[in-house]
PDB file of N, CA and C in Angstrom:
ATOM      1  N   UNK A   1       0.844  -1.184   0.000  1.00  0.00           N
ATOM      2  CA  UNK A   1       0.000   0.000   0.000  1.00  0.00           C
ATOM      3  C   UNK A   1       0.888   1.245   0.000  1.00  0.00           C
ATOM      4  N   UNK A   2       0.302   2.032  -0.616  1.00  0.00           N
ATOM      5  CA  UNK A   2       1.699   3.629  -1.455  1.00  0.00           C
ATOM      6  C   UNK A   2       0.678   4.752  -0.176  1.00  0.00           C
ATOM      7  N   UNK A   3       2.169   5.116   0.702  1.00  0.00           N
ATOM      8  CA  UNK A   3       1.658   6.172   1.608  1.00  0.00           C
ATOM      9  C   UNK A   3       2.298   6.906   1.604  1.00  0.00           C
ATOM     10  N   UNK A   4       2.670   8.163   1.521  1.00  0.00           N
ATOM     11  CA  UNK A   4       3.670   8.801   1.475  1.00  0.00           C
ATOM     12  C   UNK A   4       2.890  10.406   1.643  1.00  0.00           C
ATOM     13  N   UNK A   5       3.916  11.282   1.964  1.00  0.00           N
ATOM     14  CA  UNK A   5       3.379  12.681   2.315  1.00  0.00           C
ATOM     15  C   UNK A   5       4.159  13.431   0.864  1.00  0.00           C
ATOM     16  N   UNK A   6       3.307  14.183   0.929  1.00  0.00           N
ATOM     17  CA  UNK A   6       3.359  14.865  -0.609  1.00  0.00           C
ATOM     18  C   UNK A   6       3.173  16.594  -0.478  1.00  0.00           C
ATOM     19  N   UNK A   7       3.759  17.267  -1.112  1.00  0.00           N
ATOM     20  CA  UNK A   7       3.063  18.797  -1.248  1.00  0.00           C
ATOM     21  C   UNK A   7       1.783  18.939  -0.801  1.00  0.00           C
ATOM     22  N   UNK A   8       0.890  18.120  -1.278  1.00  0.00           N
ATOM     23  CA  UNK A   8      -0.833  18.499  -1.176  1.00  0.00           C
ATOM     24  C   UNK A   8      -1.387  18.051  -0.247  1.00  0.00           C
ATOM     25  N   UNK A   9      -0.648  16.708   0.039  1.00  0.00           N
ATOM     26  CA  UNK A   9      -1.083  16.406   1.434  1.00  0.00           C
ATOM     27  C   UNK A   9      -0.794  17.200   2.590  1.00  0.00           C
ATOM     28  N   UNK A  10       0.816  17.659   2.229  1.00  0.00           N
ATOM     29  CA  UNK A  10       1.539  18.631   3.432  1.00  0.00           C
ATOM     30  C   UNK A  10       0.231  19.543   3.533  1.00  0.00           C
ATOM     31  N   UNK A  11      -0.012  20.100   2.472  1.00  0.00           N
ATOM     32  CA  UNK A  11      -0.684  21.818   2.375  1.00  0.00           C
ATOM     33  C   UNK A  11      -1.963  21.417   3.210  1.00  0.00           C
ATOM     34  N   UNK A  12      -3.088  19.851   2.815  1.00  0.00           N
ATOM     35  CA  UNK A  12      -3.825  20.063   3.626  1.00  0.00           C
ATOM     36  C   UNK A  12      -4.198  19.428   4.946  1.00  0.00           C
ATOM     37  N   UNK A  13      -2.994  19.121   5.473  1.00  0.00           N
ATOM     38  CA  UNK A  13      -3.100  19.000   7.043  1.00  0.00           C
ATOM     39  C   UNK A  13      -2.104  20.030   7.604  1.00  0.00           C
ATOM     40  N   UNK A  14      -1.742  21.353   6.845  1.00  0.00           N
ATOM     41  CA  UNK A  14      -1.706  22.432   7.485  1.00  0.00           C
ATOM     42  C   UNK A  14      -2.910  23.702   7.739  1.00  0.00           C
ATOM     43  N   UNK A  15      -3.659  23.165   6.876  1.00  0.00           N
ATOM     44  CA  UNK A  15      -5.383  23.613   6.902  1.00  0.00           C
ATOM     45  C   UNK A  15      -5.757  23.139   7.987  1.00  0.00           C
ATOM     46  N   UNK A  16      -6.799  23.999   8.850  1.00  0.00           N
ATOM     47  CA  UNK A  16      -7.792  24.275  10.071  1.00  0.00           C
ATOM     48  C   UNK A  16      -8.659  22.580   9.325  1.00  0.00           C
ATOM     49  N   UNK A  17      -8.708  21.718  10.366  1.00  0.00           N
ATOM     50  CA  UNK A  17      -9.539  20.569  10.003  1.00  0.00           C
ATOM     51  C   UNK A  17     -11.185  20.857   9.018  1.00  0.00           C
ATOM     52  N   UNK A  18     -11.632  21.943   9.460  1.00  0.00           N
ATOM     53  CA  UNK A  18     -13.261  23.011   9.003  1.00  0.00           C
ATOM     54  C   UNK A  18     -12.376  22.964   7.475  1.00  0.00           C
ATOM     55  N   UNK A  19     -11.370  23.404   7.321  1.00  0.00           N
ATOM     56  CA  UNK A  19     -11.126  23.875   5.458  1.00  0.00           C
ATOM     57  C   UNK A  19     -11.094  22.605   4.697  1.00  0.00           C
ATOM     58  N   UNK A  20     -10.370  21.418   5.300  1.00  0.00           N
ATOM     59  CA  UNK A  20     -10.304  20.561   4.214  1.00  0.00           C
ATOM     60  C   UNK A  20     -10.992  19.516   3.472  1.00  0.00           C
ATOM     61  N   UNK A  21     -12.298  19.428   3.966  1.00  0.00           N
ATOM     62  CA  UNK A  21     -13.167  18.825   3.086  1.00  0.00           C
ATOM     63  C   UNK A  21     -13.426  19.649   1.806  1.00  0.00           C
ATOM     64  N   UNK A  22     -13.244  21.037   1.833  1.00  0.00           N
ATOM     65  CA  UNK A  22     -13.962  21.985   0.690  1.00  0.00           C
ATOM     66  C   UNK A  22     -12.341  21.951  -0.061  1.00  0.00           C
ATOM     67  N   UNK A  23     -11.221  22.131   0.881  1.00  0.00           N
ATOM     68  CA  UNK A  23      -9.901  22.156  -0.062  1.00  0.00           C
ATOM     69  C   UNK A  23      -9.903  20.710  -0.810  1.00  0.00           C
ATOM     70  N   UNK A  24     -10.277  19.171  -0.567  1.00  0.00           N
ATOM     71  CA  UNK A  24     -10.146  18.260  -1.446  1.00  0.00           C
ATOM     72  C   UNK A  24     -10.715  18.271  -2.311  1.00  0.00           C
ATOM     73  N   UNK A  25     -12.087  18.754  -1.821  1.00  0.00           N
ATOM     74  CA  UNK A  25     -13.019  18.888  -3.477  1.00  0.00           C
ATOM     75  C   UNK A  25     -12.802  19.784  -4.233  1.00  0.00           C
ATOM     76  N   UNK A  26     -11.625  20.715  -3.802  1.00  0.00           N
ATOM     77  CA  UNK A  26     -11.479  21.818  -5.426  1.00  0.00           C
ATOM     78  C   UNK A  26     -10.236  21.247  -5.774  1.00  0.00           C
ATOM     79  N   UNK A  27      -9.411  20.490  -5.009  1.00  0.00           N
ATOM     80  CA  UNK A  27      -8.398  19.491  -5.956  1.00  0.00           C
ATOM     81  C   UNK A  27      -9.320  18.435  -6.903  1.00  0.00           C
ATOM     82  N   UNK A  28      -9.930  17.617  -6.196  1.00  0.00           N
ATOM     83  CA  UNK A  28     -10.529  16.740  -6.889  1.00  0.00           C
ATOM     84  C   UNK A  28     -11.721  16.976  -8.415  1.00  0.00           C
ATOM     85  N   UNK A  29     -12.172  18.330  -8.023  1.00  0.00           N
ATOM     86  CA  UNK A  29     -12.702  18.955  -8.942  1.00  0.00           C
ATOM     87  C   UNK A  29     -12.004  19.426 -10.266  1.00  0.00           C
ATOM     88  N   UNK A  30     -10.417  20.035  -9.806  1.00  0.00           N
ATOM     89  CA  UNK A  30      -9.741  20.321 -10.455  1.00  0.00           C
ATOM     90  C   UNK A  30      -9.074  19.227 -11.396  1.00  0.00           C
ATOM     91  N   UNK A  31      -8.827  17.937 -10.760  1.00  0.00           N
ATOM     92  CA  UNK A  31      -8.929  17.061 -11.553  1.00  0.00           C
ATOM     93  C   UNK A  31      -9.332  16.300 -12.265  1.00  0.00           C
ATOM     94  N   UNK A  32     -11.026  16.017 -11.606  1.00  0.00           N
ATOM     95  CA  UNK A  32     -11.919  15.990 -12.773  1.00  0.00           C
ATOM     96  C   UNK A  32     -12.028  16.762 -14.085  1.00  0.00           C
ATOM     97  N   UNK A  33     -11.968  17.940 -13.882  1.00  0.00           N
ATOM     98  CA  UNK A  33     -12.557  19.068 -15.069  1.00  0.00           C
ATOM     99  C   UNK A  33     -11.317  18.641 -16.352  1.00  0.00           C
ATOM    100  N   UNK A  34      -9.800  18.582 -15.624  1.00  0.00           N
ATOM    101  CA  UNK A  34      -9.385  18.024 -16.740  1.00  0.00           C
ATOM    102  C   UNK A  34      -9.064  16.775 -17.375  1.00  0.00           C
ATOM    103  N   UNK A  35      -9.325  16.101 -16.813  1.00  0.00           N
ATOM    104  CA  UNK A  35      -9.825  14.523 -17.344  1.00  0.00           C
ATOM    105  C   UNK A  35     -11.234  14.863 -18.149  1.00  0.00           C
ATOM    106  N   UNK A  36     -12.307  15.308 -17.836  1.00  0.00           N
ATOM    107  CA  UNK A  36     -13.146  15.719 -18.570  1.00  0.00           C
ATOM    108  C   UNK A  36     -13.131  16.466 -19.641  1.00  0.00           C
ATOM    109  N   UNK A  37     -11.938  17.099 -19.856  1.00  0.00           N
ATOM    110  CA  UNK A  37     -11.797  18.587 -20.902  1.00  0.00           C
ATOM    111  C   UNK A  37     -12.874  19.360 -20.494  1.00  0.00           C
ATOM    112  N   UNK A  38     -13.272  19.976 -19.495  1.00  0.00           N
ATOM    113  CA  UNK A  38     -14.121  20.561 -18.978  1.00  0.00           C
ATOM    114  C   UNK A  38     -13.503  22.140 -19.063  1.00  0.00           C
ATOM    115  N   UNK A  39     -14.063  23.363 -19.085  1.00  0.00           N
ATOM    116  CA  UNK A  39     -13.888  24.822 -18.979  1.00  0.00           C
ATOM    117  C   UNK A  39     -14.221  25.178 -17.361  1.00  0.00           C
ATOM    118  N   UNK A  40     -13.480  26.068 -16.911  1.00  0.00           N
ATOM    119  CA  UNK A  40     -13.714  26.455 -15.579  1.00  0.00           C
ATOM    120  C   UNK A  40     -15.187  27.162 -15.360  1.00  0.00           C
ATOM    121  N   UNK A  41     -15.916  27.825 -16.797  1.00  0.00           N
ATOM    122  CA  UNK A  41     -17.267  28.044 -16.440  1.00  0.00           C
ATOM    123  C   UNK A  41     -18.394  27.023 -16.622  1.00  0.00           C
ATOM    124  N   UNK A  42     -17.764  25.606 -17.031  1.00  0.00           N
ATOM    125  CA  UNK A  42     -18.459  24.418 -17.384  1.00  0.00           C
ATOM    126  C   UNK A  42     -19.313  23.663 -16.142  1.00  0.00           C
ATOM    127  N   UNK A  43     -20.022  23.425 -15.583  1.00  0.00           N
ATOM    128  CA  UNK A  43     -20.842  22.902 -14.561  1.00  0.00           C
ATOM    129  C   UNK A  43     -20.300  21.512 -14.231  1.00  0.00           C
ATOM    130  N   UNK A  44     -19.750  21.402 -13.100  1.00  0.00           N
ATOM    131  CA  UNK A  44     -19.629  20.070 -12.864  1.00  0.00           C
ATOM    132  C   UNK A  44     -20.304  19.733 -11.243  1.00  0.00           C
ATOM    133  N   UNK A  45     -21.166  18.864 -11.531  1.00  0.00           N
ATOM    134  CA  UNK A  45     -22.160  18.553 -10.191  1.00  0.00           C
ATOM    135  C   UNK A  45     -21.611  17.529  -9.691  1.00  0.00           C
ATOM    136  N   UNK A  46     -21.922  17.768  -8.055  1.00  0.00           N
ATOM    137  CA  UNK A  46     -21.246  16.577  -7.111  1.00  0.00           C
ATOM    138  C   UNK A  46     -21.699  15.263  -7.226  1.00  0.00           C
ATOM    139  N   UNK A  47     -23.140  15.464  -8.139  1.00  0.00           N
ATOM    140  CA  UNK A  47     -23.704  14.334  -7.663  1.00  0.00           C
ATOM    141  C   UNK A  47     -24.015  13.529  -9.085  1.00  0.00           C
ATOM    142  N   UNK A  48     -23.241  14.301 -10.476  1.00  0.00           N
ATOM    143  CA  UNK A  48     -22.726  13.594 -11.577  1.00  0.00           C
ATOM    144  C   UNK A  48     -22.252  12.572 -11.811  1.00  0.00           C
ATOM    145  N   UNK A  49     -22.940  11.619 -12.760  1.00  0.00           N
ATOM    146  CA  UNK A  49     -22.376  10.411 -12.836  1.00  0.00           C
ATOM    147  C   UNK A  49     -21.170  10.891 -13.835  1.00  0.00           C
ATOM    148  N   UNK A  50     -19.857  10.726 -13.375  1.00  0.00           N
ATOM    149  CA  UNK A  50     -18.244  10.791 -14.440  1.00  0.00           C
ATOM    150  C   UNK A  50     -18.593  10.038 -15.805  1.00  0.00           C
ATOM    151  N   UNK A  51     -18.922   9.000 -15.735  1.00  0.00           N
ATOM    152  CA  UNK A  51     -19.184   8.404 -17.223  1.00  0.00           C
ATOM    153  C   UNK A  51     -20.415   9.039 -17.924  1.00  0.00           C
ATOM    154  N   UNK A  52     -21.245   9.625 -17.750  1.00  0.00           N
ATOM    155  CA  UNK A  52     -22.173  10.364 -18.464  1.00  0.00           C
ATOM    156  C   UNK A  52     -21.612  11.555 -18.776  1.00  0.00           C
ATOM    157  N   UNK A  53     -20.686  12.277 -18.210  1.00  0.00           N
ATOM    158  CA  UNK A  53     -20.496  13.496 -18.194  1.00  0.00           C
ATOM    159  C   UNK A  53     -19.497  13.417 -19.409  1.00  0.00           C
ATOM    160  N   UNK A  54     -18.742  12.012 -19.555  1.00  0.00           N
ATOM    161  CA  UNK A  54     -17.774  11.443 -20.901  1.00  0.00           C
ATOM    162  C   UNK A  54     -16.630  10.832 -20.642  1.00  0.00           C
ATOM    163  N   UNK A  55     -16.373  10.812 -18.974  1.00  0.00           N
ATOM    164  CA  UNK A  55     -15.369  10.109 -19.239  1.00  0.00           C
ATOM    165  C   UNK A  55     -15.085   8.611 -19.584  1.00  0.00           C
ATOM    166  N   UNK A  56     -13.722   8.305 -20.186  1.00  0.00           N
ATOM    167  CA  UNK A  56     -13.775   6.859 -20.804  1.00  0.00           C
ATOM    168  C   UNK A  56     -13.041   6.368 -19.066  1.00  0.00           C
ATOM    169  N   UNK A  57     -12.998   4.985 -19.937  1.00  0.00           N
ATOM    170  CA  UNK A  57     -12.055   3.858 -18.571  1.00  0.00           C
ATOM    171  C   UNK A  57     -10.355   4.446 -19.014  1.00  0.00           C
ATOM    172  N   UNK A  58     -10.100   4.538 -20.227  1.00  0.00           N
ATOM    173  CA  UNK A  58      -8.625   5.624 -19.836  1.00  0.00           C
ATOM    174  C   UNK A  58      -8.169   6.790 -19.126  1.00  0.00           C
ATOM    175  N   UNK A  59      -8.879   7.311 -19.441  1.00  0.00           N
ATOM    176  CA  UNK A  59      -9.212   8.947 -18.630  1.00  0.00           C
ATOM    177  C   UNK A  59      -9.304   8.367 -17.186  1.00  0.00           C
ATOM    178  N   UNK A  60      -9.867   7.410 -16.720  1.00  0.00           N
ATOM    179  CA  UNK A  60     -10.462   7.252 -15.458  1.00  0.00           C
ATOM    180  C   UNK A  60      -8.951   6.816 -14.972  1.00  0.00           C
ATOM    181  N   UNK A  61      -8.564   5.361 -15.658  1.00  0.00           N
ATOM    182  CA  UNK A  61      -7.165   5.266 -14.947  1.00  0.00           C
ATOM    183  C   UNK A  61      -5.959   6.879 -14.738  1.00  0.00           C
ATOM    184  N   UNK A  62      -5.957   6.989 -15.890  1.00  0.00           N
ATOM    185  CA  UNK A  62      -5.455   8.280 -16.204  1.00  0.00           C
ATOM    186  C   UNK A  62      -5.186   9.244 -14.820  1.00  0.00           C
ATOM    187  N   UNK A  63      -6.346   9.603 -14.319  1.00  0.00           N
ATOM    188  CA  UNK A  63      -6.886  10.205 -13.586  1.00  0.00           C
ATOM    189  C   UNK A  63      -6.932   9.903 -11.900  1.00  0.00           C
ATOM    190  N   UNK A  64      -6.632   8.457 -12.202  1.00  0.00           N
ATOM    191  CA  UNK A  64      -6.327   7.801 -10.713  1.00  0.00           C
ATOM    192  C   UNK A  64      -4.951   7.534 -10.863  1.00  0.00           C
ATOM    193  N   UNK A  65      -4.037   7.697 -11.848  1.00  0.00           N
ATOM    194  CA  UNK A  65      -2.637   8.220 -11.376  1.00  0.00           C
ATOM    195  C   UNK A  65      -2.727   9.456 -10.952  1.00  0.00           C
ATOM    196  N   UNK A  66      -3.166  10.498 -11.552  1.00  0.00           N
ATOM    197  CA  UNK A  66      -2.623  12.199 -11.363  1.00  0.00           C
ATOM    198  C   UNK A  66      -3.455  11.719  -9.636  1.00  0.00           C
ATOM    199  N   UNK A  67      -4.145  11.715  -9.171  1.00  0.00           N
ATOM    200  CA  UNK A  67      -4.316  11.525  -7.921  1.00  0.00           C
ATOM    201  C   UNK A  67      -3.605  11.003  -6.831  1.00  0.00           C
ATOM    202  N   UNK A  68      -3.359   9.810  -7.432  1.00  0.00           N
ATOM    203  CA  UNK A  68      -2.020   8.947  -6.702  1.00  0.00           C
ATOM    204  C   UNK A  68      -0.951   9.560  -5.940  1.00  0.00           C
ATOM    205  N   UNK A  69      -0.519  10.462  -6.979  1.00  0.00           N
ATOM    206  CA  UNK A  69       0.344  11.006  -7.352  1.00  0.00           C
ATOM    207  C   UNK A  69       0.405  12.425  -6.669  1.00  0.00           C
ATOM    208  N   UNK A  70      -0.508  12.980  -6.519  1.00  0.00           N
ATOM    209  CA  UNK A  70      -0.487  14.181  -5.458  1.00  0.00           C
ATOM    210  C   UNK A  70      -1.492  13.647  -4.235  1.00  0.00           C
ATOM    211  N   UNK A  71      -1.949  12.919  -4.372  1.00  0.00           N
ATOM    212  CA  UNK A  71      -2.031  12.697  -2.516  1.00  0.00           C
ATOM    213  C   UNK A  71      -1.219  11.240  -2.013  1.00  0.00           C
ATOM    214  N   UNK A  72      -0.274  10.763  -2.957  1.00  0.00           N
ATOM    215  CA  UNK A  72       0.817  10.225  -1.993  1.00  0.00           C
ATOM    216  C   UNK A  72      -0.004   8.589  -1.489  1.00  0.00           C
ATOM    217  N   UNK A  73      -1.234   8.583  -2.083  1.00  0.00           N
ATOM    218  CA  UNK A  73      -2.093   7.252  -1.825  1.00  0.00           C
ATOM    219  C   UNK A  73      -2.345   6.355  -3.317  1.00  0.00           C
ATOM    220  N   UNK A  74      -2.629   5.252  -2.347  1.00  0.00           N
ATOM    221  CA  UNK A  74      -2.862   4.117  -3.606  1.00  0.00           C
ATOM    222  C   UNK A  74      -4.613   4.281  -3.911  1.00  0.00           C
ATOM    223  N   UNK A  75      -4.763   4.231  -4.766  1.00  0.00           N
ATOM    224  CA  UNK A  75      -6.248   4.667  -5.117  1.00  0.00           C
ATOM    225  C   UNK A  75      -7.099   3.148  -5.903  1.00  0.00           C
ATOM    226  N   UNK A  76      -7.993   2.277  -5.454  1.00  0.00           N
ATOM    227  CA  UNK A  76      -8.262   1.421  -6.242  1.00  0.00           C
ATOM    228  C   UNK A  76      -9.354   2.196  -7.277  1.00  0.00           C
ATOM    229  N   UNK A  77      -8.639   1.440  -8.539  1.00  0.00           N
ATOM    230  CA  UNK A  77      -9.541   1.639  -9.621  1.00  0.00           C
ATOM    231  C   UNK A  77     -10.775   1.356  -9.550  1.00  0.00           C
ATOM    232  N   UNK A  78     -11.057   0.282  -8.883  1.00  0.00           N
ATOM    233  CA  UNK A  78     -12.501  -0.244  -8.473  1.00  0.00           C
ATOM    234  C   UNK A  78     -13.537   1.198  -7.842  1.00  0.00           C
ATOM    235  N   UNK A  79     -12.856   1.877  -7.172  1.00  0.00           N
ATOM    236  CA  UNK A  79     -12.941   3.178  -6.499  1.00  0.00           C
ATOM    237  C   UNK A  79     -13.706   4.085  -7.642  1.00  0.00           C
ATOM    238  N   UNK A  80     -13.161   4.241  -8.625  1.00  0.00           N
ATOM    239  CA  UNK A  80     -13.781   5.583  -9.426  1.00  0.00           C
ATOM    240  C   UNK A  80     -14.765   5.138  -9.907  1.00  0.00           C
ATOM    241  N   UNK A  81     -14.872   3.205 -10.276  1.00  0.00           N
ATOM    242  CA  UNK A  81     -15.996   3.258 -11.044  1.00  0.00           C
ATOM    243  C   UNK A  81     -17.332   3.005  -9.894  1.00  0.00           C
ATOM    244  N   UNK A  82     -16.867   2.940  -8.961  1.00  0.00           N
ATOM    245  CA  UNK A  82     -18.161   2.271  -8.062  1.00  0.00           C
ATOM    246  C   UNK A  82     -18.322   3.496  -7.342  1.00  0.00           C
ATOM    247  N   UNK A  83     -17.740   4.349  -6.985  1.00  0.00           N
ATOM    248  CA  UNK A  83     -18.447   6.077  -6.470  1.00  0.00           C
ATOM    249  C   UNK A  83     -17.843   6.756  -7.456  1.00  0.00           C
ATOM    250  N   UNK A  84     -18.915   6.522  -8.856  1.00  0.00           N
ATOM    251  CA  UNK A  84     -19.040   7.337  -9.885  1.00  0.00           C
ATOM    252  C   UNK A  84     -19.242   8.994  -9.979  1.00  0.00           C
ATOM    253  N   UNK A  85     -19.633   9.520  -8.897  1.00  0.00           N
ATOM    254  CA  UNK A  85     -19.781  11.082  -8.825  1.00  0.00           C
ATOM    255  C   UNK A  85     -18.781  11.592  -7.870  1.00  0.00           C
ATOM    256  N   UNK A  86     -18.916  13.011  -7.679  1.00  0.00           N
ATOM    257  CA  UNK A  86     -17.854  13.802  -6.673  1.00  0.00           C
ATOM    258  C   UNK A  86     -17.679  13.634  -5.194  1.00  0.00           C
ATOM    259  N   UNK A  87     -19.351  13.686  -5.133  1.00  0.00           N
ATOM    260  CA  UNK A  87     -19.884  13.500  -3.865  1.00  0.00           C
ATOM    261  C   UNK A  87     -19.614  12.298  -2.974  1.00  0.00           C
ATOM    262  N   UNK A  88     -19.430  11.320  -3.797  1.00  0.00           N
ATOM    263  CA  UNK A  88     -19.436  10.015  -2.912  1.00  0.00           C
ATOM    264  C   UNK A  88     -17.823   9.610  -3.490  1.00  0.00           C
ATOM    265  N   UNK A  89     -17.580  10.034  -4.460  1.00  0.00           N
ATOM    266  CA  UNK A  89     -15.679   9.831  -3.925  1.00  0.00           C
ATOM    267  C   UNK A  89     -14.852  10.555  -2.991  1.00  0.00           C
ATOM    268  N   UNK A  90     -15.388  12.145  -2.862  1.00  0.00           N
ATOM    269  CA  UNK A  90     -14.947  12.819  -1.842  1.00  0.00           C
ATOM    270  C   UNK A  90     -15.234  11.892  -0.288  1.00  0.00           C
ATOM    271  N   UNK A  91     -16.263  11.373  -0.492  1.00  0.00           N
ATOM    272  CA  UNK A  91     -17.199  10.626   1.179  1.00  0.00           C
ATOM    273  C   UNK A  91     -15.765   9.948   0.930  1.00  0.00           C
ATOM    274  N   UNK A  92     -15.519   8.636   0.231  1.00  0.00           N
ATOM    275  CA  UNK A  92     -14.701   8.039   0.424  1.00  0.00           C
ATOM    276  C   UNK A  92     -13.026   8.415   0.480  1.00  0.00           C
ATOM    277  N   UNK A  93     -12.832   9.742   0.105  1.00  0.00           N
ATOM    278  CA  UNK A  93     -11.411   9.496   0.084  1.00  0.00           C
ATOM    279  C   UNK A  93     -11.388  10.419   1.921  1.00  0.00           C
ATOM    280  N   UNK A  94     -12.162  11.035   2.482  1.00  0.00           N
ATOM    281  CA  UNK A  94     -12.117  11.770   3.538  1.00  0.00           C
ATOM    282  C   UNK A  94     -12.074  10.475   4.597  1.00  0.00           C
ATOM    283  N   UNK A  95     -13.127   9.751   4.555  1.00  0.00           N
ATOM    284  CA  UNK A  95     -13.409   8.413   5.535  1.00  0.00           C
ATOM    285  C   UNK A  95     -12.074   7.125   5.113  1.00  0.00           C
ATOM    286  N   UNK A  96     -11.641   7.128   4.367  1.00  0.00           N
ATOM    287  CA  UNK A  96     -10.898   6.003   3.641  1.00  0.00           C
ATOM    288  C   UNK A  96      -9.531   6.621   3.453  1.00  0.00           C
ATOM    289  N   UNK A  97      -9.236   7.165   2.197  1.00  0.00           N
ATOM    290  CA  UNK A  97      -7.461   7.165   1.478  1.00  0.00           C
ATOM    291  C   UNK A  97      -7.007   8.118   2.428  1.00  0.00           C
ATOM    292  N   UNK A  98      -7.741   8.999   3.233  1.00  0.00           N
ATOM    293  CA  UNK A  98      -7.224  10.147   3.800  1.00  0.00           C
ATOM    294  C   UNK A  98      -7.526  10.464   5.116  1.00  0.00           C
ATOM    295  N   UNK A  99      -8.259   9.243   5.563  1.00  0.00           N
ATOM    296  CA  UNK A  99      -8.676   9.394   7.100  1.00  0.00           C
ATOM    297  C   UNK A  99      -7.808  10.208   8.052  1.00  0.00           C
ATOM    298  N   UNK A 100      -6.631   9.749   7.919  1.00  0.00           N
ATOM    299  CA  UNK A 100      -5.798   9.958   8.650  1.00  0.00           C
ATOM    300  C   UNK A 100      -5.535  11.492   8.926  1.00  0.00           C
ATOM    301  N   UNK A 101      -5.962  12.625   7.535  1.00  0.00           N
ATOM    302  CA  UNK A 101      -5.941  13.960   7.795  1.00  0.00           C
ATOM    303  C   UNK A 101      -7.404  14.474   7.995  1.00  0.00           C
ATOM    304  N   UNK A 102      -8.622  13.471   8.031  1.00  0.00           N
ATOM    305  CA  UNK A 102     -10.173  14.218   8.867  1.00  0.00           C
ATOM    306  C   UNK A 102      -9.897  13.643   9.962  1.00  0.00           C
ATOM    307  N   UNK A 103      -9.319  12.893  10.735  1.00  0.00           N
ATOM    308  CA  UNK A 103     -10.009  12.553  12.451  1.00  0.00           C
ATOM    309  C   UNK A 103      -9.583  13.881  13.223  1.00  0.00           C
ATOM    310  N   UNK A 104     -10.033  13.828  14.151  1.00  0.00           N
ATOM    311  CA  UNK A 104     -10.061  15.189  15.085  1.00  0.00           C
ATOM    312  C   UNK A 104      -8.855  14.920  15.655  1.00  0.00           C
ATOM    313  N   UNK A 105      -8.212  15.517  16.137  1.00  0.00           N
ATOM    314  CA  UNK A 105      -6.895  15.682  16.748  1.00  0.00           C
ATOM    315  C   UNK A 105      -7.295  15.321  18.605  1.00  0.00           C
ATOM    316  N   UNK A 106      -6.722  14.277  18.878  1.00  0.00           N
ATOM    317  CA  UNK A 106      -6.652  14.116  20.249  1.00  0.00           C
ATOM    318  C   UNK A 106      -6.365  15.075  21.526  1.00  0.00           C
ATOM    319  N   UNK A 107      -7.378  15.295  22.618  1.00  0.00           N
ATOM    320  CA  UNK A 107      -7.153  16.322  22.804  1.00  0.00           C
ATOM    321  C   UNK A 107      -6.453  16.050  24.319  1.00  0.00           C
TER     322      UNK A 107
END
């Protein structure tokens, strides 16, 4: 299993725990839109199915490297196709690939 600390990870567990659910989803957004060829005034909904919107199964692997790859985690492919929208891959990478930067800090 690929764990490693990365720029993006650094950046968001130096974020107030409150910022980083909204900071993953404008990475993750950001990486959608271009796997999608999407325009920054182009609509992309949380609750979009990725393969309707166009992406292929290349793009998708594609796309679960550039992720890999800046958050320093192993990402199963099984992952993009089975929480097909934003909404429920964000659920999973906060509860799952990234737990480790949502739990509350021991007090």
């Amino acid at each position: 299993m690929m764990t490693h600390r990365t720029e993006t990870t650094g950046a968001l567990g130096r974020l107030p725990l409150s910022e980083r659910r909204e900071a993953l989803l404008d990475i993750l957004t950001a990486e959608f839109r271009t796997s999608l060829l999407m325009g920054d005034n182009e609509d992309l909904p949380l609750d979009g199915n990725f393969f309707d919107l166009g992406l292929t199964s290349l793009r998708a692997t594609e796309l679960k490297e550039r992720l890999e790859f800046l958050l320093g985690r192993e990402i199963s492919a099984n992952v993009l196709f089975n929480t097909p929208n934003l909404a429920r891959l964000l659920e999973h990478m906060v509860t799952d690939v990234l737990a480790d930067l949502f739990d509350e800090p021991a007090r």
